[in-house]
Protein backbone atom coordinates (compact mmCIF):
# COMPACT_ATOMS: atom_id res chain seq x y z
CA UNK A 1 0.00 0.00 0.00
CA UNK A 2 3.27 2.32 0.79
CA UNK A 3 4.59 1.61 -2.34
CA UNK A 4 1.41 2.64 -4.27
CA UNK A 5 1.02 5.77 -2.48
CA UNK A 6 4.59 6.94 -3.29
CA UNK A 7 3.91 5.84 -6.75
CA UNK A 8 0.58 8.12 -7.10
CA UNK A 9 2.68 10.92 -5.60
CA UNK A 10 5.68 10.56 -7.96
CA UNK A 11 2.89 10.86 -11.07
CA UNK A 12 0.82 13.24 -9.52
CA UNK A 13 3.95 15.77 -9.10
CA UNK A 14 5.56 14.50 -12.71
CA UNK A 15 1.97 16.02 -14.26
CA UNK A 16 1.80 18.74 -12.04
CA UNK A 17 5.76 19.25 -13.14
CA UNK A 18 5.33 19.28 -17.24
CA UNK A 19 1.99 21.67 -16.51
CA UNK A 20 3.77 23.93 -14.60
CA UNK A 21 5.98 23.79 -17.42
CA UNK A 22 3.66 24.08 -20.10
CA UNK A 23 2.64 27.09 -19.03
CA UNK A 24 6.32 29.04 -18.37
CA UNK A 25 6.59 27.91 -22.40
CA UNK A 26 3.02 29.89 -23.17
CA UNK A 27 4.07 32.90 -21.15
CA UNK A 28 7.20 33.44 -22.26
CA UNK A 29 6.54 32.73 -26.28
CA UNK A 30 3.77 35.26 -25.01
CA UNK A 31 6.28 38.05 -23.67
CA UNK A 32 8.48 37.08 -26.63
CA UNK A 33 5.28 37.84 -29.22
CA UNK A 34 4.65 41.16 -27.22
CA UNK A 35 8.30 42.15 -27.32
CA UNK A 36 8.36 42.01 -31.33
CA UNK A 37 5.12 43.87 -31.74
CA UNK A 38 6.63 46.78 -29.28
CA UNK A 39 9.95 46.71 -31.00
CA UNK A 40 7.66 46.98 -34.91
CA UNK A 41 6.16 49.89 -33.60
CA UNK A 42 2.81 49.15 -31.61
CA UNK A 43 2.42 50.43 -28.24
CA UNK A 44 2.12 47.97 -25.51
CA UNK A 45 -1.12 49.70 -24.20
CA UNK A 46 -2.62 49.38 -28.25
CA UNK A 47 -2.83 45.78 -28.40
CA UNK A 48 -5.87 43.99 -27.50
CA UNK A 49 -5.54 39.89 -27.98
CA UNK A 50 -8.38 38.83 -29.68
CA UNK A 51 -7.57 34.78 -29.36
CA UNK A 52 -4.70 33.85 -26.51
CA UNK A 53 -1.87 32.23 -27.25
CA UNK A 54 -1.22 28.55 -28.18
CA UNK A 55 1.19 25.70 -28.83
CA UNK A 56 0.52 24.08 -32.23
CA UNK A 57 2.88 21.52 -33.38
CA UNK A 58 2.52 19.18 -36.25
CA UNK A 59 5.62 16.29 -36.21
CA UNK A 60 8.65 16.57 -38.52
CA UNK A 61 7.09 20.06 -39.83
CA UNK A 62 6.68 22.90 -37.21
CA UNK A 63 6.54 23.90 -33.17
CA UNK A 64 5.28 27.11 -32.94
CA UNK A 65 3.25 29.48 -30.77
CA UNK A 66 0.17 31.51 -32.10
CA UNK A 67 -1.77 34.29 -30.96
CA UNK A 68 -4.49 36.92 -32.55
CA UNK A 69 -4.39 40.29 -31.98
CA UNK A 70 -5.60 43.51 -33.21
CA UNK A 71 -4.72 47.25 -31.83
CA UNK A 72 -7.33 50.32 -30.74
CA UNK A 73 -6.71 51.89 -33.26
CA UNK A 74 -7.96 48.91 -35.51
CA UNK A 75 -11.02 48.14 -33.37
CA UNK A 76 -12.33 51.89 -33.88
CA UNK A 77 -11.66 52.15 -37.14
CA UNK A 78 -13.58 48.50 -37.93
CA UNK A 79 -16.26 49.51 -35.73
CA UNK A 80 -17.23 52.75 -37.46
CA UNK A 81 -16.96 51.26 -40.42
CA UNK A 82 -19.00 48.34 -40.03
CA UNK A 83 -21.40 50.61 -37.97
CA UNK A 84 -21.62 52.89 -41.09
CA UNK A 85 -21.50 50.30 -43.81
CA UNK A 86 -24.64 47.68 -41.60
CA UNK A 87 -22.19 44.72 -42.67
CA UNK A 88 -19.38 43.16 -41.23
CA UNK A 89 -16.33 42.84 -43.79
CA UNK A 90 -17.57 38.94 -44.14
CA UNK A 91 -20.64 40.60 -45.47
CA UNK A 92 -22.80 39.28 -42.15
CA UNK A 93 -25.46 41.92 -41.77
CA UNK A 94 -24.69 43.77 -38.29
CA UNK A 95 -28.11 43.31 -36.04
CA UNK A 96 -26.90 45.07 -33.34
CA UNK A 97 -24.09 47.38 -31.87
CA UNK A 98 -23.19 44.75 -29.08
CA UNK A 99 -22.08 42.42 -31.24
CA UNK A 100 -18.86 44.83 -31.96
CA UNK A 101 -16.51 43.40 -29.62
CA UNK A 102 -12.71 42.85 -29.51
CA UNK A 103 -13.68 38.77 -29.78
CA UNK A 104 -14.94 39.78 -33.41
CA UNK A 105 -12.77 42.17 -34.77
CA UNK A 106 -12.15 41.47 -38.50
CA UNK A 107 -8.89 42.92 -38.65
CA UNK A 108 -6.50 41.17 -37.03
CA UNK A 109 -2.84 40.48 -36.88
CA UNK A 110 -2.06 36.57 -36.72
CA UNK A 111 1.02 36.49 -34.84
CA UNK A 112 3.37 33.38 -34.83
CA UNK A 113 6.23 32.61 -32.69
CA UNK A 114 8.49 29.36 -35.13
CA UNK A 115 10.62 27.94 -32.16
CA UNK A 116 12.86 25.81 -34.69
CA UNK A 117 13.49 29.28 -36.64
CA UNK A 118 13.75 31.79 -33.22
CA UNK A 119 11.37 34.06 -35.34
CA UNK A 120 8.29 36.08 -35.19
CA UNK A 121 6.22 36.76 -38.08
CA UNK A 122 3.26 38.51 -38.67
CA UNK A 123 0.19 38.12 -41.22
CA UNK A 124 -2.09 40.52 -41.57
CA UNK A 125 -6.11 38.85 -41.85
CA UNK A 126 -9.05 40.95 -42.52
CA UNK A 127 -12.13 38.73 -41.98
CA UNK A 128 -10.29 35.63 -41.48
CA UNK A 129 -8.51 36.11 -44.84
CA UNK A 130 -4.54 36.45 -45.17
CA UNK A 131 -3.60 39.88 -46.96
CA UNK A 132 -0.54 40.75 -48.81
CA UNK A 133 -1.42 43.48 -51.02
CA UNK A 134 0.68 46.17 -49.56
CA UNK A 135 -2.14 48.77 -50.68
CA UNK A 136 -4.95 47.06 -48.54
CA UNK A 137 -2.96 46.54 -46.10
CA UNK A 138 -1.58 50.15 -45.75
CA UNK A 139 -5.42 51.06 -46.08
CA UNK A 140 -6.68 49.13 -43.70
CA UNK A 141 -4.43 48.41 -40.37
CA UNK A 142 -2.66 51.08 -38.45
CA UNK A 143 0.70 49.42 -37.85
CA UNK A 144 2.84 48.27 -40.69
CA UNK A 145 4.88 45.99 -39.52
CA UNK A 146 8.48 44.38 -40.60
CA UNK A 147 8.57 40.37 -41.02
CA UNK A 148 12.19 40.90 -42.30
């Protein structure tokens, strides 16, 4: 019975261990996310995280930590013009102002921390959609950012 209670302890501390662990990884990949998007140009007190960070890793391919964001500055300027316009930019009609929240924000910045490469890119998504023309994008987000 000794034997099987040490046993249960040595597991239950081994989990509690690699969780502990798990999340040190998330917060620092986090901090490390934050510390890019300061260093491009956007104010710490601008971003607003629209979905929280996350470990995705797919074998042999990638390890990598994800988050969405968008900025203030973003979250005005897509509220006033879906306010304006009645539509979201998916072309969902708007039914009512409440449903403007940072959760729903259309223009976001999918942020991605690649731990083989030590690198943090950014892609810029309006309505769930990647964007590289430089024209939208200078037309529609605030921050232009480097992924140089």
């Amino acid at each position: 019975m000794k034997k099987i209670k040490i046993a249960v302890s040595v597991i239950v501390v081994l989990i509690l261990g690699v969780w502990s662990y798990s999340i040190y990884q998330k917060n620092k990949a986090d901090e490390r996310i934050n510390r890019y998007l300061v260093e491009q140009g956007i104010p710490e007190e601008q971003i607003k995280t629209i979905a929280k960070i996350r470990y995705d890793e797919k074998p042999g391919l990638y390890k990598r930590y994800s988050k969405k964001i968008t900025t203030k500055k973003d979250f005005k300027k897509w509220q006033k013009e879906v306010i304006k316009s009645r539509m979201f930019f998916s072309g969902v009609e708007l039914k009512a102002k409440e449903n403007l929240t940072i959760n729903n924000c259309e223009l976001e910045y999918d942020c991605v921390l690649d731990l083989k490469n030590k690198r943090v890119t950014v892609q810029y998504l309006i309505s769930g959609d990647g964007i590289t023309n430089q024209q939208e994008i200078n037309s529609q987000f605030a921050y232009l950012l480097l992924n140089e």
